[in-house]
PDB file of N, CA and C in Angstrom:
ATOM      1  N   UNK A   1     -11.614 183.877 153.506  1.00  0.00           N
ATOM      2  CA  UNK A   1     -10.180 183.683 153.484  1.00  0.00           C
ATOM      3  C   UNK A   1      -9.616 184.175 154.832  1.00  0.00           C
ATOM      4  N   UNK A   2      -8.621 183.564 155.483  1.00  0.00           N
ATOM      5  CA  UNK A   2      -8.185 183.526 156.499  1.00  0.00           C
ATOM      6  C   UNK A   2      -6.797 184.645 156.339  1.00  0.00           C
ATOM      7  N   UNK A   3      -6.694 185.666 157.501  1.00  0.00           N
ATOM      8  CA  UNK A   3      -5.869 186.333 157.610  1.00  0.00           C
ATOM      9  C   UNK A   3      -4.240 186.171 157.054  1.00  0.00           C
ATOM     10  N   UNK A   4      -3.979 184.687 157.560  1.00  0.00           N
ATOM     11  CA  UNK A   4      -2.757 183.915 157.274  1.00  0.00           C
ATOM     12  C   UNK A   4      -2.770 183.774 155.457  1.00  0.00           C
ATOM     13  N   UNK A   5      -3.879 183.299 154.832  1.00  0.00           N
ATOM     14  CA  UNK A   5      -4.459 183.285 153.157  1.00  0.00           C
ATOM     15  C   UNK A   5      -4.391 184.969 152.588  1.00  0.00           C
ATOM     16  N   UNK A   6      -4.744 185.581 153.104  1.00  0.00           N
ATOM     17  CA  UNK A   6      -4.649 186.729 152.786  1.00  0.00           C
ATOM     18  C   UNK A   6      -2.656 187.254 153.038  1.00  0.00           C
ATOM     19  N   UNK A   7      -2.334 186.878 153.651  1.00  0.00           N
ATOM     20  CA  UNK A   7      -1.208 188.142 153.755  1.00  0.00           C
ATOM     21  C   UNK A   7      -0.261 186.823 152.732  1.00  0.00           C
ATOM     22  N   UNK A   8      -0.559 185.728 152.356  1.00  0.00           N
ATOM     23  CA  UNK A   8       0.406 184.596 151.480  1.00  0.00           C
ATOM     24  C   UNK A   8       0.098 185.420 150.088  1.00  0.00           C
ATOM     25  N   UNK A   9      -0.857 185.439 149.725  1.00  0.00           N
ATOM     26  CA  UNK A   9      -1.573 186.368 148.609  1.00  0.00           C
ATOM     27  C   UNK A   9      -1.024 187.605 148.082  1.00  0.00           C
ATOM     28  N   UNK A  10      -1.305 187.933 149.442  1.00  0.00           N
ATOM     29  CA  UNK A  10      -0.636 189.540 149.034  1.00  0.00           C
ATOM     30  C   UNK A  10       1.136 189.351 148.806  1.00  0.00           C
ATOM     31  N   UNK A  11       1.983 188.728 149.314  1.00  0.00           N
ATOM     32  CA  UNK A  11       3.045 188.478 149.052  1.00  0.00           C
ATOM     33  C   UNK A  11       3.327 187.774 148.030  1.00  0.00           C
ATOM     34  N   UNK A  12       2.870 186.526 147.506  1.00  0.00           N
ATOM     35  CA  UNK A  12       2.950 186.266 146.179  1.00  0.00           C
ATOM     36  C   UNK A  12       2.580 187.133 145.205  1.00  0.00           C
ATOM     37  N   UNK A  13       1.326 187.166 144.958  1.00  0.00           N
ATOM     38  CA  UNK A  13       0.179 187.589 144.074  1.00  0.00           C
ATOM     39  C   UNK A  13       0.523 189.642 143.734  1.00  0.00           C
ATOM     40  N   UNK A  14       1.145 189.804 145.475  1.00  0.00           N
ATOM     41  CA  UNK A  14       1.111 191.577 144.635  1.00  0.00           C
ATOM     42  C   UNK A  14       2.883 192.002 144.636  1.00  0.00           C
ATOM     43  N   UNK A  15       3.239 191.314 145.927  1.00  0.00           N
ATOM     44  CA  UNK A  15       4.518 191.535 146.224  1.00  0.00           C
ATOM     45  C   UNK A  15       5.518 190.908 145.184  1.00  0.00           C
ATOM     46  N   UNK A  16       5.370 189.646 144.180  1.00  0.00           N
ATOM     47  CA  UNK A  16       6.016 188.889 143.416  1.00  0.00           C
ATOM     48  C   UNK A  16       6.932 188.143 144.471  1.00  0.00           C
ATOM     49  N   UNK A  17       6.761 187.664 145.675  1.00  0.00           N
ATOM     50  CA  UNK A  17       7.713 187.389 146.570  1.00  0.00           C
ATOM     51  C   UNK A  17       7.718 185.952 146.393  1.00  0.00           C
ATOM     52  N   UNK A  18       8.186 184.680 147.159  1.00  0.00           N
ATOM     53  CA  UNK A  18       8.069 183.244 147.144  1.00  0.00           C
ATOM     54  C   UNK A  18       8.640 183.333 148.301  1.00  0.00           C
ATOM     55  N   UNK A  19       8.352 182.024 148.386  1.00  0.00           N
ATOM     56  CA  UNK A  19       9.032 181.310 150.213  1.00  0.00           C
ATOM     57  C   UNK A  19      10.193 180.870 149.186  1.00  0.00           C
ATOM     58  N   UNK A  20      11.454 180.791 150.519  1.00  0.00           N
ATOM     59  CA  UNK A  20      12.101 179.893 150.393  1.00  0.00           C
ATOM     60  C   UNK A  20      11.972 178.405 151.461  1.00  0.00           C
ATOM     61  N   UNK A  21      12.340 177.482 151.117  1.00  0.00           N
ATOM     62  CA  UNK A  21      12.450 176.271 152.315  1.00  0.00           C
ATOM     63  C   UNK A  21      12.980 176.361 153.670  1.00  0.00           C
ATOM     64  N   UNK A  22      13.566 176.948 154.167  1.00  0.00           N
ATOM     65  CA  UNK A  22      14.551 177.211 155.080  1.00  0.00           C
ATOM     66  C   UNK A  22      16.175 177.757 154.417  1.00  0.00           C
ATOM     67  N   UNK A  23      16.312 178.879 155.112  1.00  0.00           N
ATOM     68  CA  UNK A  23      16.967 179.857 154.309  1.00  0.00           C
ATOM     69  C   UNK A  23      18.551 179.522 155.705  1.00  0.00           C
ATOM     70  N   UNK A  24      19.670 178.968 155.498  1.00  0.00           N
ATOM     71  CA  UNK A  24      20.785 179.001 156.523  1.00  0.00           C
ATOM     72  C   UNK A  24      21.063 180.684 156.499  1.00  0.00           C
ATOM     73  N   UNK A  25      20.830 180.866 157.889  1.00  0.00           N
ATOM     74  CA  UNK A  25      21.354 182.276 158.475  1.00  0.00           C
ATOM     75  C   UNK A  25      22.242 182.928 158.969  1.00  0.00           C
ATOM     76  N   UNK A  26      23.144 183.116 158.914  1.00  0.00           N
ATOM     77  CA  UNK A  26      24.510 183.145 159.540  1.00  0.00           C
ATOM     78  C   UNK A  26      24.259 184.877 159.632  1.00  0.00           C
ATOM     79  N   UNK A  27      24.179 184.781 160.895  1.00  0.00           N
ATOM     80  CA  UNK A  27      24.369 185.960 161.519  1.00  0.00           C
ATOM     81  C   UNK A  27      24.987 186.512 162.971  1.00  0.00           C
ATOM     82  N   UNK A  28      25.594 187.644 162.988  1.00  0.00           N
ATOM     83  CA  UNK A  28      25.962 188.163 164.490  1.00  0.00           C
ATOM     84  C   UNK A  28      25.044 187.776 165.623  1.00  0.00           C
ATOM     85  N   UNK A  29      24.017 188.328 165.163  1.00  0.00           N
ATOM     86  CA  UNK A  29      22.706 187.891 165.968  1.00  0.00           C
ATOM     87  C   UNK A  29      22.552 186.569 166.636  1.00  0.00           C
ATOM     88  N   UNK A  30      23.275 185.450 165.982  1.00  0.00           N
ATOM     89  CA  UNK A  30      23.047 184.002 166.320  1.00  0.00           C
ATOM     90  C   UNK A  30      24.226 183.627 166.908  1.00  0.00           C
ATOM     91  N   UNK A  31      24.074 182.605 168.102  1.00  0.00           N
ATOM     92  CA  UNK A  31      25.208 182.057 168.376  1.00  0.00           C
ATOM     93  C   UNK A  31      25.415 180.617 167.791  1.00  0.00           C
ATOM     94  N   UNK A  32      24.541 180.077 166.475  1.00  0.00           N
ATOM     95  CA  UNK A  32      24.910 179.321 165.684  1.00  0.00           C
ATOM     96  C   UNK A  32      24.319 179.808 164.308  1.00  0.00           C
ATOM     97  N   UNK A  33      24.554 178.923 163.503  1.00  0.00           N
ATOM     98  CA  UNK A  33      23.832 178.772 162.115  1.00  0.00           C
ATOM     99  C   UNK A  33      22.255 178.589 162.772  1.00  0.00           C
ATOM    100  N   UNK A  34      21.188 179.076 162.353  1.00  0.00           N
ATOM    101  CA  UNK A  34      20.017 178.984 162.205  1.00  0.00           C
ATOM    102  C   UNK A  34      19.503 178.318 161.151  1.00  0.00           C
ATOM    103  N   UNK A  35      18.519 178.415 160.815  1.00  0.00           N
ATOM    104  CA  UNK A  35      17.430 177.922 159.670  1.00  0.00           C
ATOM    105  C   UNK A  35      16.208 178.889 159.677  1.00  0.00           C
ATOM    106  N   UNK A  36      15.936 179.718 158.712  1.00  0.00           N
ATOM    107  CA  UNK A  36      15.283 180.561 158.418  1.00  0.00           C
ATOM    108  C   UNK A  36      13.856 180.606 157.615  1.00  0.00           C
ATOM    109  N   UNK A  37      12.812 180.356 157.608  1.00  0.00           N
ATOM    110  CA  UNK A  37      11.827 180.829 155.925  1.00  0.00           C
ATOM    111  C   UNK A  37      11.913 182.263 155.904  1.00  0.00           C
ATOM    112  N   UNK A  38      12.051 182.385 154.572  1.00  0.00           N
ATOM    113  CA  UNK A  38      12.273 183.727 154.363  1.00  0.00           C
ATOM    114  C   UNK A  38      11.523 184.134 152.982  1.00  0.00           C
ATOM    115  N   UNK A  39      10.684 185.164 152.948  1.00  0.00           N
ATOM    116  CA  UNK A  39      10.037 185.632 151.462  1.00  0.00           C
ATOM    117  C   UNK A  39      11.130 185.788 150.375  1.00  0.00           C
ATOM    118  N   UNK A  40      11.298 185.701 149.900  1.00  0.00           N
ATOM    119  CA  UNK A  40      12.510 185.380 148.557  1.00  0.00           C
ATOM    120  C   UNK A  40      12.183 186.351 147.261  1.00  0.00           C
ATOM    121  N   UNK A  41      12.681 187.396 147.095  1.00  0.00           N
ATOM    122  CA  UNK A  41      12.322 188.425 145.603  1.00  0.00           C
ATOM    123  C   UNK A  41      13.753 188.701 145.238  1.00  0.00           C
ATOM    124  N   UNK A  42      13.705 188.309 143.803  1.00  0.00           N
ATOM    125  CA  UNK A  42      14.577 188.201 142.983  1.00  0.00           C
ATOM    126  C   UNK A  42      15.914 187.617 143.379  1.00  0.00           C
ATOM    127  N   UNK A  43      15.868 186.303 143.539  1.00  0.00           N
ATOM    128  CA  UNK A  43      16.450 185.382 144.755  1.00  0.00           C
ATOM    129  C   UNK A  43      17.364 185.706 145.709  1.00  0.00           C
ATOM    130  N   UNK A  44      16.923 186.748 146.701  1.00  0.00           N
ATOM    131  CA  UNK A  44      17.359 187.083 147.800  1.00  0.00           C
ATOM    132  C   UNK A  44      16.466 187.344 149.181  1.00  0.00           C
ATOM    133  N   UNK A  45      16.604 186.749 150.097  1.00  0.00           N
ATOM    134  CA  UNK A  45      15.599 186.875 151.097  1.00  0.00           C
ATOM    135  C   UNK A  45      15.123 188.800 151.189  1.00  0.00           C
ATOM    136  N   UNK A  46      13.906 188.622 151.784  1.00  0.00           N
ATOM    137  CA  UNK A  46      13.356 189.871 152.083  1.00  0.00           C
ATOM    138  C   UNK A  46      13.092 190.113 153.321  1.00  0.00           C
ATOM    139  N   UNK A  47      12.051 188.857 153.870  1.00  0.00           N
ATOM    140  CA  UNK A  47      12.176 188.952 155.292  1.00  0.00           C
ATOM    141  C   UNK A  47      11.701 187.949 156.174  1.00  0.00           C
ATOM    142  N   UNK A  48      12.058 187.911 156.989  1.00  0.00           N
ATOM    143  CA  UNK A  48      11.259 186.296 157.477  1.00  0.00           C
ATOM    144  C   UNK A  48       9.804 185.826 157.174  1.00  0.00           C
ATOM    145  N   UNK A  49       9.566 185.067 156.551  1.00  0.00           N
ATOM    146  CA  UNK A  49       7.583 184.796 156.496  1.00  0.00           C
ATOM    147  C   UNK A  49       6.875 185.426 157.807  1.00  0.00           C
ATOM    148  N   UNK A  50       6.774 184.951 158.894  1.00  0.00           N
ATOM    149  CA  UNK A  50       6.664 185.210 160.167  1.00  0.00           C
ATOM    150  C   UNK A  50       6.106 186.903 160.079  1.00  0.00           C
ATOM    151  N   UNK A  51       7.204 187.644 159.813  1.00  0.00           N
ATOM    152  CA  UNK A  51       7.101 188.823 160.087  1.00  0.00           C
ATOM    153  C   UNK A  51       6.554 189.736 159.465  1.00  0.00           C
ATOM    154  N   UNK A  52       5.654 189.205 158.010  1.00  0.00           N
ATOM    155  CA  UNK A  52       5.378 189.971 156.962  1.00  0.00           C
ATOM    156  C   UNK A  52       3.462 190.003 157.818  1.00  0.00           C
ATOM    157  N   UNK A  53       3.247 191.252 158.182  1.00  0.00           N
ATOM    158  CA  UNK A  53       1.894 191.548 158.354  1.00  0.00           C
ATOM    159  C   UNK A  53       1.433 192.926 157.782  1.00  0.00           C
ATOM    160  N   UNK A  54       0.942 192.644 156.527  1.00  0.00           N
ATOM    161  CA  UNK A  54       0.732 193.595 155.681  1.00  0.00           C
ATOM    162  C   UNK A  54      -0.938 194.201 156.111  1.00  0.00           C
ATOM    163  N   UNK A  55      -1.827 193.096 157.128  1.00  0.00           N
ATOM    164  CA  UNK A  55      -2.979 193.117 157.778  1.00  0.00           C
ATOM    165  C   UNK A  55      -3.253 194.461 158.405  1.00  0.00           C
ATOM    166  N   UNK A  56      -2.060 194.460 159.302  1.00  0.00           N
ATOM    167  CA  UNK A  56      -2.029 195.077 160.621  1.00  0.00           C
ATOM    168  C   UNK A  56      -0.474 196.316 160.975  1.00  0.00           C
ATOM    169  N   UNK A  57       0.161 196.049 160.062  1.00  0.00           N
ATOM    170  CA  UNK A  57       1.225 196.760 160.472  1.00  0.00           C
ATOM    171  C   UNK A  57       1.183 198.120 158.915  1.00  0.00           C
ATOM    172  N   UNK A  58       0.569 199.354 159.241  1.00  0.00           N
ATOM    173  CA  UNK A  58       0.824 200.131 158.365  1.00  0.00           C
ATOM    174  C   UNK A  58       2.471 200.099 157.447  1.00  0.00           C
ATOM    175  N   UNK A  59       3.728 200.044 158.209  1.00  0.00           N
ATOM    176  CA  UNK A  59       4.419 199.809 157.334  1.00  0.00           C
ATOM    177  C   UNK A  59       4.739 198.798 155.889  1.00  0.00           C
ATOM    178  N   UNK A  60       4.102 197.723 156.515  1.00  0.00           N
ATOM    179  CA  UNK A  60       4.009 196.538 155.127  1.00  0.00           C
ATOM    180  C   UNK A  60       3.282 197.155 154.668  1.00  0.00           C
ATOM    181  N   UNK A  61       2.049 197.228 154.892  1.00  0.00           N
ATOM    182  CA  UNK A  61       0.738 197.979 154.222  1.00  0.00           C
ATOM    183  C   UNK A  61       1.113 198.548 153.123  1.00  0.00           C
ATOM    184  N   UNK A  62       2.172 199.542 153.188  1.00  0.00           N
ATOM    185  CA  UNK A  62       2.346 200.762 152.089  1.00  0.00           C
ATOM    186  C   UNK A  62       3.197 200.340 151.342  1.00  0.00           C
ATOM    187  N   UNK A  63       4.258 199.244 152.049  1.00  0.00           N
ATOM    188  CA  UNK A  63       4.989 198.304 150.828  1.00  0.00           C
ATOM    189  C   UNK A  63       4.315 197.621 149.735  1.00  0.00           C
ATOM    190  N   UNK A  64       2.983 197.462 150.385  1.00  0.00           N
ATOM    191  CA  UNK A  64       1.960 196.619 148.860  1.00  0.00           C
ATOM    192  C   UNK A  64       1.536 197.815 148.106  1.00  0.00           C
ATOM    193  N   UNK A  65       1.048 199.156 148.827  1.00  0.00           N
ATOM    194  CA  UNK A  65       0.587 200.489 147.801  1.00  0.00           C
ATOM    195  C   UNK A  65       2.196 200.858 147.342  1.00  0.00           C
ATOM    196  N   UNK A  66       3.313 200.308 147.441  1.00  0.00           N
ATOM    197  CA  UNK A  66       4.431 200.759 146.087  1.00  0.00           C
ATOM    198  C   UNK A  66       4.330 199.712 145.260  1.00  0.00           C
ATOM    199  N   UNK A  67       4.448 199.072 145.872  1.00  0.00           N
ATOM    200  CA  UNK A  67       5.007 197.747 144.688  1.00  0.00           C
ATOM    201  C   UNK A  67       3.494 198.050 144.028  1.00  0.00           C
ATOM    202  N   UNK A  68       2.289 198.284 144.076  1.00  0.00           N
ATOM    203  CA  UNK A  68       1.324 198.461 143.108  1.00  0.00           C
ATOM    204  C   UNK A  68       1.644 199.755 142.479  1.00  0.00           C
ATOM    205  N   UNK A  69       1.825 200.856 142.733  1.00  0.00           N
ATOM    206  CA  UNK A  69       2.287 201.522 142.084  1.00  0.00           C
ATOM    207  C   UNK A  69       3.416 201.126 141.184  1.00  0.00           C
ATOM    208  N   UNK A  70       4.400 200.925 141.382  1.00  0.00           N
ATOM    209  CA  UNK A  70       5.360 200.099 140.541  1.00  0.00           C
ATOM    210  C   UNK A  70       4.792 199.740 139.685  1.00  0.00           C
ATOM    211  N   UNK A  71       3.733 198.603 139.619  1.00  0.00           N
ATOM    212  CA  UNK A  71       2.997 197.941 138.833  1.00  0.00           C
ATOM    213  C   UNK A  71       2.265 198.926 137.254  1.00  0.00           C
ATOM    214  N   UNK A  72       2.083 200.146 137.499  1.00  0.00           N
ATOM    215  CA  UNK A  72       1.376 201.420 137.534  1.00  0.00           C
ATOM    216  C   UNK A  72       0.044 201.351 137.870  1.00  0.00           C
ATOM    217  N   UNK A  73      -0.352 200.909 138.788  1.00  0.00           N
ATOM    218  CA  UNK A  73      -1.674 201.137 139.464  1.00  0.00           C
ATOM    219  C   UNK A  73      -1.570 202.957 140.250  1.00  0.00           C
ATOM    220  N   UNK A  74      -2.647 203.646 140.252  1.00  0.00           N
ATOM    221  CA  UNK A  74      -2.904 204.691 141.097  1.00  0.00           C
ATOM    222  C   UNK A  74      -3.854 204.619 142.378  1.00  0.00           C
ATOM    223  N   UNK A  75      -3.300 204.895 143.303  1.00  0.00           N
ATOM    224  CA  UNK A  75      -3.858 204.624 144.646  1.00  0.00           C
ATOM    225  C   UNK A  75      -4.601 205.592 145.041  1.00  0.00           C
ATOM    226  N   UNK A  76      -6.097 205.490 145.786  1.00  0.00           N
ATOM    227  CA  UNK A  76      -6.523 206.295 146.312  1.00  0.00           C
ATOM    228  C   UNK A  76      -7.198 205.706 147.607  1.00  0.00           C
ATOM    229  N   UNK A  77      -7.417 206.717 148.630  1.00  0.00           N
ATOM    230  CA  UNK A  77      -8.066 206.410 150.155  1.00  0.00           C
ATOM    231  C   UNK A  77      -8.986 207.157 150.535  1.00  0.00           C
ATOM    232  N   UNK A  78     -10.318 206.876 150.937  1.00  0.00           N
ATOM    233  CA  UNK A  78     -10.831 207.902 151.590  1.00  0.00           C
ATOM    234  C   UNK A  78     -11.775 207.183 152.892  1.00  0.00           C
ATOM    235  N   UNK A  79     -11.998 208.065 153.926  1.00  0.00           N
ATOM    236  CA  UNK A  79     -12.149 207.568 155.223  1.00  0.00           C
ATOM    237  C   UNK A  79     -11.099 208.123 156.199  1.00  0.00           C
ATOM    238  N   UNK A  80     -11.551 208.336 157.521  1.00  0.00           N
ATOM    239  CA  UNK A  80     -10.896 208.789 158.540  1.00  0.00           C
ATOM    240  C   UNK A  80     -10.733 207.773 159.741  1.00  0.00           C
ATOM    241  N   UNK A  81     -10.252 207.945 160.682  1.00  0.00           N
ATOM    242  CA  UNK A  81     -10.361 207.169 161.767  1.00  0.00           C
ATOM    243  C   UNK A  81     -11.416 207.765 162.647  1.00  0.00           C
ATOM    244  N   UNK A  82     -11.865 208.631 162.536  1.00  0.00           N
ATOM    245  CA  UNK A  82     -12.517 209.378 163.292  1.00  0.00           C
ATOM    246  C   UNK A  82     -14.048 208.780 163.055  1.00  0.00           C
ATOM    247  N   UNK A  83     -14.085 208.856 161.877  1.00  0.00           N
ATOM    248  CA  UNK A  83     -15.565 207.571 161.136  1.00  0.00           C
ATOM    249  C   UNK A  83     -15.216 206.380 161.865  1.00  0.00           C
ATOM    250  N   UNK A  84     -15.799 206.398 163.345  1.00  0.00           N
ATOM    251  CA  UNK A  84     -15.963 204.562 163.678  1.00  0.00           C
ATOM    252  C   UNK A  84     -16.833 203.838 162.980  1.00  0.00           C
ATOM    253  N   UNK A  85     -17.895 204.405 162.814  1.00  0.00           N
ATOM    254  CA  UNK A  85     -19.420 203.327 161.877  1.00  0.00           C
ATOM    255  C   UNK A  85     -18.349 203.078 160.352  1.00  0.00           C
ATOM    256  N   UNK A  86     -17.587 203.691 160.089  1.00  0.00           N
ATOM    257  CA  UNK A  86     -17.811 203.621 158.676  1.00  0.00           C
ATOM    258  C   UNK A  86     -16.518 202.972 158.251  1.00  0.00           C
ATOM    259  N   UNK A  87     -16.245 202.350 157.451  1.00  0.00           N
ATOM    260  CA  UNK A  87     -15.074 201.541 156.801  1.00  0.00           C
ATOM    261  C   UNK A  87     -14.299 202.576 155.852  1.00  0.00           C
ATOM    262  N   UNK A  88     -13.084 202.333 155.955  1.00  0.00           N
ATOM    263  CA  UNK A  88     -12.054 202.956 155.298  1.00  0.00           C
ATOM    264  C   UNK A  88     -12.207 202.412 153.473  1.00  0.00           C
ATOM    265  N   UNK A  89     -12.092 203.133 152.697  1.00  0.00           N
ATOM    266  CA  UNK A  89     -12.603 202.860 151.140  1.00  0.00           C
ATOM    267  C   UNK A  89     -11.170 203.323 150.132  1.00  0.00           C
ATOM    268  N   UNK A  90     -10.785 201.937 149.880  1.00  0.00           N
ATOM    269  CA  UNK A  90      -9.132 202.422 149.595  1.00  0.00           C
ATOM    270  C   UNK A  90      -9.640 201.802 147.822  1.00  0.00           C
ATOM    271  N   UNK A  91      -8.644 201.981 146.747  1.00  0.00           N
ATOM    272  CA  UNK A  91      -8.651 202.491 145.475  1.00  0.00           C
ATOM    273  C   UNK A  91      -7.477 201.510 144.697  1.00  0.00           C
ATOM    274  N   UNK A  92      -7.935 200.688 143.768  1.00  0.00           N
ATOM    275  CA  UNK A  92      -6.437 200.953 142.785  1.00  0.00           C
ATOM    276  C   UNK A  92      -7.005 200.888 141.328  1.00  0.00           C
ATOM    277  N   UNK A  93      -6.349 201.214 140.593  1.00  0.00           N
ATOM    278  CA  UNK A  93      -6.631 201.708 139.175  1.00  0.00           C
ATOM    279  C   UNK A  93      -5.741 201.849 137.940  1.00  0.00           C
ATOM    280  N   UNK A  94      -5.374 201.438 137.001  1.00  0.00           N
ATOM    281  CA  UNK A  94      -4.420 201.740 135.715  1.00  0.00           C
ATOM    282  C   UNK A  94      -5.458 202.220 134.927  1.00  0.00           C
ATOM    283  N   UNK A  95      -5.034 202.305 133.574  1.00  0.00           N
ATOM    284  CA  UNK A  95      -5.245 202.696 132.400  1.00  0.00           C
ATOM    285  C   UNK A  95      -6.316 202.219 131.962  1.00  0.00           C
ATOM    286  N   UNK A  96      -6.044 200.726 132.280  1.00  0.00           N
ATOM    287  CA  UNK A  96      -6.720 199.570 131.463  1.00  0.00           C
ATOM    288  C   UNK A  96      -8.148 199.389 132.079  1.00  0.00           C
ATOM    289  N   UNK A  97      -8.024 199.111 133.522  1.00  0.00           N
ATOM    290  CA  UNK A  97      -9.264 198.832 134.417  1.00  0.00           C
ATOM    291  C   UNK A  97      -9.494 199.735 134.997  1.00  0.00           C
ATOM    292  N   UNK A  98     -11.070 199.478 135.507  1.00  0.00           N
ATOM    293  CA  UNK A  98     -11.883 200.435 135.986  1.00  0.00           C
ATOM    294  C   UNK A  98     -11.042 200.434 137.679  1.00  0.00           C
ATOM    295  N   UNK A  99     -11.486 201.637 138.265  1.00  0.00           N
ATOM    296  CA  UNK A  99     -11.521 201.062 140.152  1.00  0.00           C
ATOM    297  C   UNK A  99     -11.274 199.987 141.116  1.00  0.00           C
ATOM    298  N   UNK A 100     -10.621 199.040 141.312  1.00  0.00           N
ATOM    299  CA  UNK A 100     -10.627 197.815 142.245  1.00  0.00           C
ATOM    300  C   UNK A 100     -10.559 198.481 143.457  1.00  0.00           C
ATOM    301  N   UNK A 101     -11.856 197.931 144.306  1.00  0.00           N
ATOM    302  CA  UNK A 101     -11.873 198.762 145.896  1.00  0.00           C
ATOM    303  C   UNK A 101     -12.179 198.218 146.932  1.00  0.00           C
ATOM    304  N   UNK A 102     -11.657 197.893 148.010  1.00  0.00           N
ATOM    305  CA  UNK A 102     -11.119 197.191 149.464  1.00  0.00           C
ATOM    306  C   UNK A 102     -11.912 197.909 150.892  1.00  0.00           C
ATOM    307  N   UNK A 103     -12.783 197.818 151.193  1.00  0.00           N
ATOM    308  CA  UNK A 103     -13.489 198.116 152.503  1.00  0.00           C
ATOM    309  C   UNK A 103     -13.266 197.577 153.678  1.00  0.00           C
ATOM    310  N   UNK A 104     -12.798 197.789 154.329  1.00  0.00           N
ATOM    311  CA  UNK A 104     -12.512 197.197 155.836  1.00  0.00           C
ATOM    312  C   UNK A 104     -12.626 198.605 156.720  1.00  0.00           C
ATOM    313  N   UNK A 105     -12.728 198.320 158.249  1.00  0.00           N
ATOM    314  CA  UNK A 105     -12.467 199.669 158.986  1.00  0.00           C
ATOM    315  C   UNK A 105     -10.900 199.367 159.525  1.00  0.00           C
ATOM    316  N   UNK A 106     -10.407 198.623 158.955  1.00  0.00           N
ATOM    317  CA  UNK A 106      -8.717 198.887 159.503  1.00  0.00           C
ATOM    318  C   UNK A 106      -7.975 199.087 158.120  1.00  0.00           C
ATOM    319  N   UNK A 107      -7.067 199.951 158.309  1.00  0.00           N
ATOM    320  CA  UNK A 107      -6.663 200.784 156.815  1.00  0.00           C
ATOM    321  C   UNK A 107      -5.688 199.898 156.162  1.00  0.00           C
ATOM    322  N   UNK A 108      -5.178 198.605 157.139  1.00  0.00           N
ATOM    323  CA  UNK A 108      -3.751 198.442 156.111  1.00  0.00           C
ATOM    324  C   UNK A 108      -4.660 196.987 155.670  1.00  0.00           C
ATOM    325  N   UNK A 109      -5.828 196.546 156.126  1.00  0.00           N
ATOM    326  CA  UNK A 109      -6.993 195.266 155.509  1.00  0.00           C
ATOM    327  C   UNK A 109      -7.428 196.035 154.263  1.00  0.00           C
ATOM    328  N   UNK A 110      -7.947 197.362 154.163  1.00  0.00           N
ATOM    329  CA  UNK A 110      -7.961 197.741 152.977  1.00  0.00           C
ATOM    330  C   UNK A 110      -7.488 197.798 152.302  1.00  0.00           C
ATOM    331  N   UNK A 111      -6.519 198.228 151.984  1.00  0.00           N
ATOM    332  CA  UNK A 111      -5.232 198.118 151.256  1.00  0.00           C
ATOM    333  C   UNK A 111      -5.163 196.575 150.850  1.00  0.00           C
ATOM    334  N   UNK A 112      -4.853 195.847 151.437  1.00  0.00           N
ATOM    335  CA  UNK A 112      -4.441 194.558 150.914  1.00  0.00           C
ATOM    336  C   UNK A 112      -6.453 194.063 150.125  1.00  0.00           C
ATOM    337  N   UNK A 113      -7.329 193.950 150.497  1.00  0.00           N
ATOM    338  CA  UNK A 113      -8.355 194.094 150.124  1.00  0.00           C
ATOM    339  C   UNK A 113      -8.183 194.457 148.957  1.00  0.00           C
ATOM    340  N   UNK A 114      -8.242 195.932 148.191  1.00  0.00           N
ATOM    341  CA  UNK A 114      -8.289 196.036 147.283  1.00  0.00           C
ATOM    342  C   UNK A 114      -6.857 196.109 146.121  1.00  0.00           C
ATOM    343  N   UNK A 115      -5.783 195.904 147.191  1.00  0.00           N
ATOM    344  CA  UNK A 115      -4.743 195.417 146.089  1.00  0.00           C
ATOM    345  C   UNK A 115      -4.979 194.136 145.517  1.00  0.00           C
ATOM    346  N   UNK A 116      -5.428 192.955 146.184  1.00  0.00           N
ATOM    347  CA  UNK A 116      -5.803 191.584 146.094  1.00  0.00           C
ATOM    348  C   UNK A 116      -7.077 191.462 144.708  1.00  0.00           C
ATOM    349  N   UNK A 117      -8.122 192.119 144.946  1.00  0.00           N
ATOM    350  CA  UNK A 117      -8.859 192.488 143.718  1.00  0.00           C
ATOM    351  C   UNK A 117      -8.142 193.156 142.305  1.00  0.00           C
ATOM    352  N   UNK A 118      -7.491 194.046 142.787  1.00  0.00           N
ATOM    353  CA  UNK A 118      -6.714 195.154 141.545  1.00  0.00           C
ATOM    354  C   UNK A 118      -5.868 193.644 140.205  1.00  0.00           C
ATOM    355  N   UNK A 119      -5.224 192.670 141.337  1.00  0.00           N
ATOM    356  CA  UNK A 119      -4.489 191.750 140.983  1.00  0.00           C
ATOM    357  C   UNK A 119      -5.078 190.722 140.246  1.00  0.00           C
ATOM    358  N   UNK A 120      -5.979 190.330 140.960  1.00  0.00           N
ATOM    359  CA  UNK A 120      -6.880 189.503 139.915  1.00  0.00           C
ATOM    360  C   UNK A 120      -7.931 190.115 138.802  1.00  0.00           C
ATOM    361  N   UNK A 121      -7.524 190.814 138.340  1.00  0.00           N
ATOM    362  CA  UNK A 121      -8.131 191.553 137.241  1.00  0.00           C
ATOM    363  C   UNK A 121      -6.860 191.492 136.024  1.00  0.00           C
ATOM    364  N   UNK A 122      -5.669 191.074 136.900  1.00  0.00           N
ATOM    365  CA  UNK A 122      -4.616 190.835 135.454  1.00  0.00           C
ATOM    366  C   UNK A 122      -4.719 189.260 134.790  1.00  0.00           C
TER     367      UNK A 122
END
């Protein structure tokens, strides 16, 4: 699965998000009306498609470890950066299911890794 497949995933599948078609933007920012895609939760934009890199940008990253929490999943991480040989070993877990767990050596691929598993177990 392709980076671009992966972060659609994680925004549908964990985030509950949707595209919209082109979202009209009217903003300060613009010196006209724009046309926007925008992730769409609970029909209000969230943020541009474009900009959602839950891959690579620790901040999205931890937006997928709430909204799983939300979910009541319990999160766990272990691994350092300091471990180059070794991959970061991230955690999610409820009541119901055992462990779902995400290996990558970049921490916010883990994360989505094993949120993406945690998800398809519902």
């Amino acid at each position: 699965m392709t980076d671009e497949e992966l972060t659609r995933q994680l925004a549908e599948r964990v985030m509950g998000w949707r595209t919209s078609f082109w979202v009209k933007c009217d903003s300060a920012f613009w010196d006209t009306e724009g046309l926007v895609n925008y992730w769409i939760y609970n029909d209000r934009p969230v943020m541009q498609v474009m900009d959602f890199k839950p891959l690579t940008n620790i901040v999205h990253a931890w937006m997928v470890v709430e909204r799983m929490r939300e979910k009541g999943y319990t999160f766990s991480i272990s691994g350092t950066s300091k471990e180059k040989d070794k991959p970061f070993e991230v955690g999610f877990w409820n009541y119901i299911k055992t462990q779902q767990t995400g290996y990558d050596k970049s921490i916010c691929r883990a994360i989505g890794l094993a949120a993406l598993a945690a998800v398809e177990e519902e």
